[in-house]
N, C-alpha and C. Protein backbone atom coordinates (compact mmCIF):
# COMPACT_ATOMS: atom_id res chain seq x y z
N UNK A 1 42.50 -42.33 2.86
CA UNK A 1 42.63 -42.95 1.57
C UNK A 1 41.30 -42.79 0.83
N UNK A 2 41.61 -42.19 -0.32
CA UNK A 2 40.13 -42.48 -1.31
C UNK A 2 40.34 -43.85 -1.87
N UNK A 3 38.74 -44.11 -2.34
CA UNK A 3 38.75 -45.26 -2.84
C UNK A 3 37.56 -44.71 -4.12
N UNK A 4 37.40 -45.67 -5.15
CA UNK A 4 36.40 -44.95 -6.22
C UNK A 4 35.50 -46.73 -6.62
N UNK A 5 34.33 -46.06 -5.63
CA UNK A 5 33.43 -47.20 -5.57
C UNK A 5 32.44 -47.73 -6.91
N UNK A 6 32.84 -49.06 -7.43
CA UNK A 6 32.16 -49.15 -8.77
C UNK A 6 30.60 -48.88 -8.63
N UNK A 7 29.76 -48.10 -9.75
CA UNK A 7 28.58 -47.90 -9.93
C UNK A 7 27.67 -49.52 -9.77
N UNK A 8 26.55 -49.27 -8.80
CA UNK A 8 25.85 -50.69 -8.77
C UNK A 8 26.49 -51.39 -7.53
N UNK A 9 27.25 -50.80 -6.78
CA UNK A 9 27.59 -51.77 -5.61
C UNK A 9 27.10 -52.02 -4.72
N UNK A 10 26.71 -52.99 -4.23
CA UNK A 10 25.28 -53.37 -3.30
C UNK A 10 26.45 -53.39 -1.63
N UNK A 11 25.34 -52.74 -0.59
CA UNK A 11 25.36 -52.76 0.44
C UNK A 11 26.41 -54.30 1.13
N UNK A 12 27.26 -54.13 1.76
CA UNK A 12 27.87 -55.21 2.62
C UNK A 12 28.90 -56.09 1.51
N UNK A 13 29.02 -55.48 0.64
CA UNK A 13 30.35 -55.80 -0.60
C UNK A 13 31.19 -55.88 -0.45
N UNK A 14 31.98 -57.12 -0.30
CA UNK A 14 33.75 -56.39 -0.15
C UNK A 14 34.41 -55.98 -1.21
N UNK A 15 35.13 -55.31 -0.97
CA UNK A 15 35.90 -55.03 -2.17
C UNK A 15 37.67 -54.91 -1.76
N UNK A 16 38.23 -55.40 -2.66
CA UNK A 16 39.76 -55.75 -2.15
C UNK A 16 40.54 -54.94 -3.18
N UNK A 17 41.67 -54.15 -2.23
CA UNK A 17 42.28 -53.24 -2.38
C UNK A 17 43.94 -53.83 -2.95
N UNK A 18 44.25 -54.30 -3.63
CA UNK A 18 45.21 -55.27 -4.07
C UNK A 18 46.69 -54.35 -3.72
N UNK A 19 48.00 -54.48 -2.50
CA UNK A 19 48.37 -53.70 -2.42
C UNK A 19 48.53 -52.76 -1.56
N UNK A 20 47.33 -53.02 -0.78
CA UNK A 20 47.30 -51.06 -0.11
C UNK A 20 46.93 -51.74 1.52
N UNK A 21 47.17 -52.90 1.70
CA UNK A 21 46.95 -53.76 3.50
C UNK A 21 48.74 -53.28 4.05
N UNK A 22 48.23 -54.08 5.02
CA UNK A 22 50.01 -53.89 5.95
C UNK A 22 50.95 -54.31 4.98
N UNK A 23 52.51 -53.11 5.08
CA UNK A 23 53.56 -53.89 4.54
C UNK A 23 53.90 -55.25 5.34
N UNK A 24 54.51 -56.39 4.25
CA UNK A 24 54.74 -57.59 4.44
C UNK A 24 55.80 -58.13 5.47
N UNK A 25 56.39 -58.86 6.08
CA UNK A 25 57.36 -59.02 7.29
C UNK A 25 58.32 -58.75 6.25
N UNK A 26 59.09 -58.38 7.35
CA UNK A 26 60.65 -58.05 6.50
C UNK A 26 60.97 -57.23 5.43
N UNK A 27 60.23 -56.35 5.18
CA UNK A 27 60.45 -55.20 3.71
C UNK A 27 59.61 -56.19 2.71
N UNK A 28 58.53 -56.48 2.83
CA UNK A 28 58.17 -57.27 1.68
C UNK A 28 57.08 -56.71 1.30
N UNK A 29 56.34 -56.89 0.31
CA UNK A 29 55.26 -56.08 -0.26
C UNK A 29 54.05 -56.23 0.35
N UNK A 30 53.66 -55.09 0.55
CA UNK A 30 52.37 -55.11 0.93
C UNK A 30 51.27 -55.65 0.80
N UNK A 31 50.57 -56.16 1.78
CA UNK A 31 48.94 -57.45 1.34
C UNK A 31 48.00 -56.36 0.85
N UNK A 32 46.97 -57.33 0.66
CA UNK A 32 46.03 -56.90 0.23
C UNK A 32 45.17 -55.55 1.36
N UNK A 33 43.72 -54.66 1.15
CA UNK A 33 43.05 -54.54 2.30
C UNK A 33 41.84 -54.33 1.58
N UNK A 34 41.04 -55.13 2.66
CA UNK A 34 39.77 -55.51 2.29
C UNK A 34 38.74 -54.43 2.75
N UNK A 35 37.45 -54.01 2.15
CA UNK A 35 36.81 -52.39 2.50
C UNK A 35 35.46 -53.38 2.01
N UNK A 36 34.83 -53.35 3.77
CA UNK A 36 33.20 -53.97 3.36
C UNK A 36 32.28 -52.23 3.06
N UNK A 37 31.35 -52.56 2.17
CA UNK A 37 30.80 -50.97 1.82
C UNK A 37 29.60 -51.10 2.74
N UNK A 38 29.28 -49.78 3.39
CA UNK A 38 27.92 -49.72 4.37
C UNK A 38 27.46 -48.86 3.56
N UNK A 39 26.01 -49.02 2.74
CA UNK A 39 25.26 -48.11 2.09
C UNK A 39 24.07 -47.69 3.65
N UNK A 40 24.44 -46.01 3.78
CA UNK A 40 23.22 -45.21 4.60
C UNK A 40 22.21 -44.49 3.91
N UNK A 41 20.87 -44.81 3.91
CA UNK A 41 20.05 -44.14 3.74
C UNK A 41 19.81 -43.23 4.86
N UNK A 42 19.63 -41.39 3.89
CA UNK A 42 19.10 -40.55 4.67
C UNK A 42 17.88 -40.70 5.85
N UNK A 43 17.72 -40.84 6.44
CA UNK A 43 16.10 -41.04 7.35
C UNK A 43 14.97 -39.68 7.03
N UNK A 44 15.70 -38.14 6.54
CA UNK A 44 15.04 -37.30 6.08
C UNK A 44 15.33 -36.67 4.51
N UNK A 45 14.71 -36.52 3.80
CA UNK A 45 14.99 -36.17 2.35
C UNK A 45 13.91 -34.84 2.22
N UNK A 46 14.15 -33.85 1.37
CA UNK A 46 13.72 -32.64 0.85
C UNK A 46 12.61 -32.98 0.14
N UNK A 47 11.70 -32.65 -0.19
CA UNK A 47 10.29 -32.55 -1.18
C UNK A 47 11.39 -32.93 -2.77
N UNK A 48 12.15 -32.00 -2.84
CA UNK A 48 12.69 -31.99 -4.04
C UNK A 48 12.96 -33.78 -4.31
N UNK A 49 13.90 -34.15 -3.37
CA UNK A 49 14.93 -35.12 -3.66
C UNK A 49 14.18 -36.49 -3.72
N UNK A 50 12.88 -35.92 -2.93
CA UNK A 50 11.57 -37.41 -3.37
C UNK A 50 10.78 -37.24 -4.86
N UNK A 51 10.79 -36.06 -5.04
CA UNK A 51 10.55 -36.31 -6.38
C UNK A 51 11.56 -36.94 -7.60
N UNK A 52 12.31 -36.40 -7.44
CA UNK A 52 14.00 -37.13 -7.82
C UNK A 52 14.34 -38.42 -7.93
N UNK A 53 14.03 -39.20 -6.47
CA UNK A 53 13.63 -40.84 -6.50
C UNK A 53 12.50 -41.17 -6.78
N UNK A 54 11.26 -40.69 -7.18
CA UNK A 54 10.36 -41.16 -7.89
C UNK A 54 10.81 -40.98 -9.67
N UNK A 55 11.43 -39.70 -9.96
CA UNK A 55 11.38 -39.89 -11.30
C UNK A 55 12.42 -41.30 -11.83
N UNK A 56 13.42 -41.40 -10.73
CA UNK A 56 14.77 -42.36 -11.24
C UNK A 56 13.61 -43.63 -10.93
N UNK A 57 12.81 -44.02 -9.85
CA UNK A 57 11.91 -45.38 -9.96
C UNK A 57 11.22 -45.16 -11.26
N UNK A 58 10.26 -44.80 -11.43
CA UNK A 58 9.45 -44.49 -13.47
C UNK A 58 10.61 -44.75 -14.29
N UNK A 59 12.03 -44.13 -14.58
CA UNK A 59 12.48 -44.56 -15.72
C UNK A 59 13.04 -46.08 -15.58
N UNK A 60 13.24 -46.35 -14.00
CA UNK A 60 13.80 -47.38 -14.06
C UNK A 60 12.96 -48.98 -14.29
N UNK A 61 11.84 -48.84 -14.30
CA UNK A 61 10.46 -49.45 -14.59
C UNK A 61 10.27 -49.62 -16.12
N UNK A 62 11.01 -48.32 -16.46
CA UNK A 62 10.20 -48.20 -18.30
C UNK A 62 10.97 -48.73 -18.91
N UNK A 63 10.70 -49.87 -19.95
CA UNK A 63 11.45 -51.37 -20.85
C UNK A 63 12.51 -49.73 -21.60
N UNK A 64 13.62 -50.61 -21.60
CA UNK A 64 14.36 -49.89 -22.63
C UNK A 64 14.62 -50.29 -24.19
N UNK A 65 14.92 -50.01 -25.44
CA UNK A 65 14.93 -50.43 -26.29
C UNK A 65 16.03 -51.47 -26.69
């Protein structure tokens, strides 16, 4: 199953799938299913991709208008 995770979702989130759990006893509609999110950080990153998270830390620092 895909799921399409909202932008900004912090680590250990649940998020509930309204619908898409076990069908219900007896032909009845299906529950809910609940999806806790595990955010993994890489342990190794490219020269490139640290420069990349330094430029996204600087803009994210700089006041916006």
């Amino acid at each position: 199953m895909k799921i399409r995770i909202p932008a900004g979702t912090q680590n250990g989130r649940m998020l509930r799938l309204k619908g898409k759990g076990l069908p219900g006893r007896d032909g009845g509609a299906a529950g809910d299913q609940l999806v806790r999110t595990k955010v993994v950080v890489p342990s190794q990153i490219s020269e490139r991709e640290r420069e990349l998270y330094s430029e996204l830390a600087r803009i994210e620092k700089t006041p916006t208008a």
